[in-house]
N, C-alpha and C. Protein backbone atom coordinates (compact mmCIF):
# COMPACT_ATOMS: atom_id res chain seq x y z
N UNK A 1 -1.75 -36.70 -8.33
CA UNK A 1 -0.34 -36.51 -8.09
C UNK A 1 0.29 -37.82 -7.66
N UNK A 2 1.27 -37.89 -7.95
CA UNK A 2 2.22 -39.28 -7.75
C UNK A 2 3.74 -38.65 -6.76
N UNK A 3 3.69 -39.88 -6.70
CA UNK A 3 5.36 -39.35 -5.50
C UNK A 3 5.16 -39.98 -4.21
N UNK A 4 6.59 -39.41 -3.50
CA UNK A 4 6.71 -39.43 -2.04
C UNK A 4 6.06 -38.34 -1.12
N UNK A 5 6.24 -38.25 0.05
CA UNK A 5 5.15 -37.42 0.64
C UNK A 5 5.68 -36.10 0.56
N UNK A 6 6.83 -36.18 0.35
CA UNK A 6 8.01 -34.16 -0.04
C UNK A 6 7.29 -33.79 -1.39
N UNK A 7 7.49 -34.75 -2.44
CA UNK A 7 6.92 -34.79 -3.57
C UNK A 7 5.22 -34.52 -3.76
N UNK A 8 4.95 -35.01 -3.04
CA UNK A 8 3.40 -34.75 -3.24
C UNK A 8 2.83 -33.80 -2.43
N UNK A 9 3.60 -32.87 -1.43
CA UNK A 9 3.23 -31.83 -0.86
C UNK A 9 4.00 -30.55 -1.87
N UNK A 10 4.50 -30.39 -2.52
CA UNK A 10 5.42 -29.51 -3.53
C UNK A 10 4.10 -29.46 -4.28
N UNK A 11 3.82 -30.95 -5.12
CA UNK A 11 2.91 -30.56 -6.26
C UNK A 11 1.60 -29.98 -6.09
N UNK A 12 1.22 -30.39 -4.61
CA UNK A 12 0.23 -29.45 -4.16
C UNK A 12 -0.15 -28.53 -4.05
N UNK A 13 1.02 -27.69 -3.04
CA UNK A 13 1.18 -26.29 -3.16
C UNK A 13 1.88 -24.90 -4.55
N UNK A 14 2.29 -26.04 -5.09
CA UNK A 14 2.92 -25.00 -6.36
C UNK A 14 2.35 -25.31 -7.70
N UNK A 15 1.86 -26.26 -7.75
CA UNK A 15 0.81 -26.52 -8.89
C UNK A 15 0.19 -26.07 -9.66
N UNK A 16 0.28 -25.44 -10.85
CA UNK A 16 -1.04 -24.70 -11.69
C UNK A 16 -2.17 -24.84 -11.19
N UNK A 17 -2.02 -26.30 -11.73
CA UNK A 17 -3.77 -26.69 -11.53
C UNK A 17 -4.54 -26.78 -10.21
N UNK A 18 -3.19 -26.53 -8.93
CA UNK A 18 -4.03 -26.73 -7.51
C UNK A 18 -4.18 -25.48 -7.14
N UNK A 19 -5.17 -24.56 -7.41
CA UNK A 19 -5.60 -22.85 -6.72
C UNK A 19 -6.54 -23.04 -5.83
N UNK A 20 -6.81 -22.12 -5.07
CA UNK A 20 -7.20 -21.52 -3.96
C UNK A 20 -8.59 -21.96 -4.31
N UNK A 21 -9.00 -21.58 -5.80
CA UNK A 21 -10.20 -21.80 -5.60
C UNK A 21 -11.50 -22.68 -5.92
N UNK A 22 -10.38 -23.70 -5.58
CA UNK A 22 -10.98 -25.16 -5.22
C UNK A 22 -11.53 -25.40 -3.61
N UNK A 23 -10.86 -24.32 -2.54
CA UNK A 23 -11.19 -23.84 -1.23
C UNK A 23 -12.14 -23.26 -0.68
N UNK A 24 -12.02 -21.87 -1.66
CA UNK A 24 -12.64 -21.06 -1.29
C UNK A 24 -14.04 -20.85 -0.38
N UNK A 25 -14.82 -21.88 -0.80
CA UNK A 25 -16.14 -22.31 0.32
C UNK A 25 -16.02 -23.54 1.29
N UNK A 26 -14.59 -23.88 1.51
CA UNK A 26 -14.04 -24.18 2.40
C UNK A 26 -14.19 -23.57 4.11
N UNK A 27 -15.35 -24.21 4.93
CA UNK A 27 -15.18 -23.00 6.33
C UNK A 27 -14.16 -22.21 6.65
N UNK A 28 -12.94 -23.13 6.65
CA UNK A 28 -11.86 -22.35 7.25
C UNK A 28 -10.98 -21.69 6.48
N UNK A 29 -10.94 -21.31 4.92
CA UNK A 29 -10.91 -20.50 4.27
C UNK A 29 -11.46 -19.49 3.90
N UNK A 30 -13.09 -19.02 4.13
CA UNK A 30 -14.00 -18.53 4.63
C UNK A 30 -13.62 -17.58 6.00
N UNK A 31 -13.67 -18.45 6.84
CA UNK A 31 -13.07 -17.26 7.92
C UNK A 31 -11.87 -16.78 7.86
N UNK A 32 -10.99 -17.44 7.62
CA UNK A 32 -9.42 -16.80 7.31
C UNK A 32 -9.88 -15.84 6.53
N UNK A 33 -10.23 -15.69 5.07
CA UNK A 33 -10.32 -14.19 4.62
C UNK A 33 -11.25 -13.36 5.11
N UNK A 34 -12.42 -13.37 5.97
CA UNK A 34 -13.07 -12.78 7.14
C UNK A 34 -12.01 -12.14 8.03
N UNK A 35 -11.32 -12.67 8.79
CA UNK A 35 -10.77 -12.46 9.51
C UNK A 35 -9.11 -11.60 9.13
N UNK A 36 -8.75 -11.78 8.09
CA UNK A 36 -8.07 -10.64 7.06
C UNK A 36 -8.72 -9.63 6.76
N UNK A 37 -9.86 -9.57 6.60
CA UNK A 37 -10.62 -8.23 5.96
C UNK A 37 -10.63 -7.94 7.44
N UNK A 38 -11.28 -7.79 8.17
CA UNK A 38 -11.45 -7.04 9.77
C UNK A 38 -10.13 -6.74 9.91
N UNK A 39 -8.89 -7.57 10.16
CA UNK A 39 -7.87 -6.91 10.66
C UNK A 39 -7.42 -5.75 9.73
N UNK A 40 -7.48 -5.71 8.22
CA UNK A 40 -6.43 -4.60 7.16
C UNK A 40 -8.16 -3.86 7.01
N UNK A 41 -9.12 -3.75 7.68
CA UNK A 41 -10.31 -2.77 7.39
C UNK A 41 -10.09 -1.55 8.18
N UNK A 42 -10.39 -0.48 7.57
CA UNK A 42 -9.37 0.73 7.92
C UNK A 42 -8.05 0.90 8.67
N UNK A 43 -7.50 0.67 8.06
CA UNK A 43 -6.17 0.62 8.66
C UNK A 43 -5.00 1.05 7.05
N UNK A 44 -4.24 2.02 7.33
CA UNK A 44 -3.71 3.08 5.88
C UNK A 44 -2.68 1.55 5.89
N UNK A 45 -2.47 1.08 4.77
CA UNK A 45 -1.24 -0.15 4.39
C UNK A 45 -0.58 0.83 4.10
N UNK A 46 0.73 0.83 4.44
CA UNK A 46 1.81 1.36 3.90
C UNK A 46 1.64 1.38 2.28
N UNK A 47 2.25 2.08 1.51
CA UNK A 47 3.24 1.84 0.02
C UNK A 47 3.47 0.96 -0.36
N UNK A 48 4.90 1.35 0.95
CA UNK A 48 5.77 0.26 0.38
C UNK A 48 5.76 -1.28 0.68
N UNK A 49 5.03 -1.33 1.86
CA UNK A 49 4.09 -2.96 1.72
C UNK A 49 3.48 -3.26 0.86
N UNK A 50 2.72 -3.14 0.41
CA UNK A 50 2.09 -2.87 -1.08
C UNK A 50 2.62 -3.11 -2.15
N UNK A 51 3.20 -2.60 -2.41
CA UNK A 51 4.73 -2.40 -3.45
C UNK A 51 5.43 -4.17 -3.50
N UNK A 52 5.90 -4.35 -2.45
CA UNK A 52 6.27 -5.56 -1.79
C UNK A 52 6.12 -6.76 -2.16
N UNK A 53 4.31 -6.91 -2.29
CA UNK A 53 3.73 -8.34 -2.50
C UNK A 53 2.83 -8.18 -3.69
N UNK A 54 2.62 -6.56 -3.91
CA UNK A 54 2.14 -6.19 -5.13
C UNK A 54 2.41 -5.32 -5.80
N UNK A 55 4.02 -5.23 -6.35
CA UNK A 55 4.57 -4.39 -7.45
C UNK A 55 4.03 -4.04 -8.41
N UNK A 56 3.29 -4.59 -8.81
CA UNK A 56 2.67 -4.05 -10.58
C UNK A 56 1.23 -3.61 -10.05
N UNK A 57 0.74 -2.98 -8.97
CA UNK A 57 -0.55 -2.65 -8.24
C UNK A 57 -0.67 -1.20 -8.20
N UNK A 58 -1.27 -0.67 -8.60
CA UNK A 58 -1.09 0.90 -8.13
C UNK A 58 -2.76 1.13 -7.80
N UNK A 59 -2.43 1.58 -6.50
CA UNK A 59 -3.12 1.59 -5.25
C UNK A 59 -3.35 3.29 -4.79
N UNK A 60 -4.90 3.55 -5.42
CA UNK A 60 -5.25 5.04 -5.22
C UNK A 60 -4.78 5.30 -3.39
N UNK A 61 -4.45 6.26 -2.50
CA UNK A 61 -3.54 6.42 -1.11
C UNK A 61 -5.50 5.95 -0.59
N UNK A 62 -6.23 6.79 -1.50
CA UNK A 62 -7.51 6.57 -0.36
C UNK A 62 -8.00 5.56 -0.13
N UNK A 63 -7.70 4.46 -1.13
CA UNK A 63 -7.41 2.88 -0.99
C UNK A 63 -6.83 1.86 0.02
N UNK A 64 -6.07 2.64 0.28
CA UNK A 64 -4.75 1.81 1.11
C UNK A 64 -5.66 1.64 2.29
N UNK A 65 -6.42 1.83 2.74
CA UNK A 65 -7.21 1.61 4.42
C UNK A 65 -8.60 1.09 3.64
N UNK A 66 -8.69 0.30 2.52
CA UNK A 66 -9.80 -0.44 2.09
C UNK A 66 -9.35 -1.81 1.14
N UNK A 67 -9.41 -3.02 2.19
CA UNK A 67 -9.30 -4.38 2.19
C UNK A 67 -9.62 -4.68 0.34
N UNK A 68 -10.99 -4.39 0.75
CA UNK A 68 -11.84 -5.29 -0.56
C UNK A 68 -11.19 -4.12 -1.94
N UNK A 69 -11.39 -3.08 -1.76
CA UNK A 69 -10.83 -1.95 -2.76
C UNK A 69 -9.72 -2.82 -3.79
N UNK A 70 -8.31 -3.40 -2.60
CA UNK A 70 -6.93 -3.66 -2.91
C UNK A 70 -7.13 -4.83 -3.70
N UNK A 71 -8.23 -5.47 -2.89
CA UNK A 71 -8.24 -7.07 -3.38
C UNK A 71 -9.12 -7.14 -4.88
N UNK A 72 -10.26 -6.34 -5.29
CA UNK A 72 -10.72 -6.22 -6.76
C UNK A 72 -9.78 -5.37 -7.61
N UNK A 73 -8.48 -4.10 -7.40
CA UNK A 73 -7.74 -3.88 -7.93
C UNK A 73 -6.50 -4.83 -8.54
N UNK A 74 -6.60 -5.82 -7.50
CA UNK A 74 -5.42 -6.60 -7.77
C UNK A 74 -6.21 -7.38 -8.87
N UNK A 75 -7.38 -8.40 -8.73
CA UNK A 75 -7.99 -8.89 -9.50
C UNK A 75 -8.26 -8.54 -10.99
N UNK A 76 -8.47 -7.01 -10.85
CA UNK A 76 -8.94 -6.52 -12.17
C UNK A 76 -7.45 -6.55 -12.84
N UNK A 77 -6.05 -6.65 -12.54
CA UNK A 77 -4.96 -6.35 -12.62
C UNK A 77 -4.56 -7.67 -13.65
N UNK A 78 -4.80 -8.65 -13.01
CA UNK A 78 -4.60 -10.48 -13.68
C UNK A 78 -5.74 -10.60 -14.48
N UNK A 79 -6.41 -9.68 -14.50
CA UNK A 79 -7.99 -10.33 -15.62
C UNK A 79 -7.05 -9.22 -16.52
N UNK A 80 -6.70 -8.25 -16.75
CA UNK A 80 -5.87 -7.54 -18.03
C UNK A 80 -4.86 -8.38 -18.72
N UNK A 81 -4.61 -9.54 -17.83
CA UNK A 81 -3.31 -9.72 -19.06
C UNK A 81 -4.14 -11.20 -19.71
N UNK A 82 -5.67 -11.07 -19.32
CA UNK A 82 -6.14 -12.28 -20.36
C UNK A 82 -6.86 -10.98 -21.31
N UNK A 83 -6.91 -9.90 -21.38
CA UNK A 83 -8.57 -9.48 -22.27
C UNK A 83 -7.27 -8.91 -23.49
């Protein structure tokens, strides 16, 4: 990336080519989603939170109080619009 330091923090964060999962075995990316799964692990998510940050998600209700459930639904969701 080229630029000033506004410029080169933009291309960072909004970037195609810069994803998450260049991180992911990152320690402190590692515990951050650790520490997301414990807090939303049984616990019912609303709907309409749901709805919210994941509109095109449809989320069985017995789901909604299972972290990992939401997070391979969503996944399997973006792997459909490549197959």
């Amino acid at each position: 990336y080229h630029g000033a330091d506004d410029a080169l923090h933009v291309q960072r964060h909004y970037s195609y080519s810069d994803r998450i999962r260049y991180y992911w075995t990152e320690p402190e990316a590692m515990q951050a989603v650790s520490t997301l799964m414990a807090a939303l692990a049984g616990r019912d998510i609303p709907e309409t939170l749901l709805r919210q940050f994941l509109p095109d998600l449809a989320v069985h209700p017995a789901d909604r109080s299972n972290p990992e459930a939401i997070l391979i639904a969503a996944v399997d969701r973006v792997l459909a619009d490549y197959s």
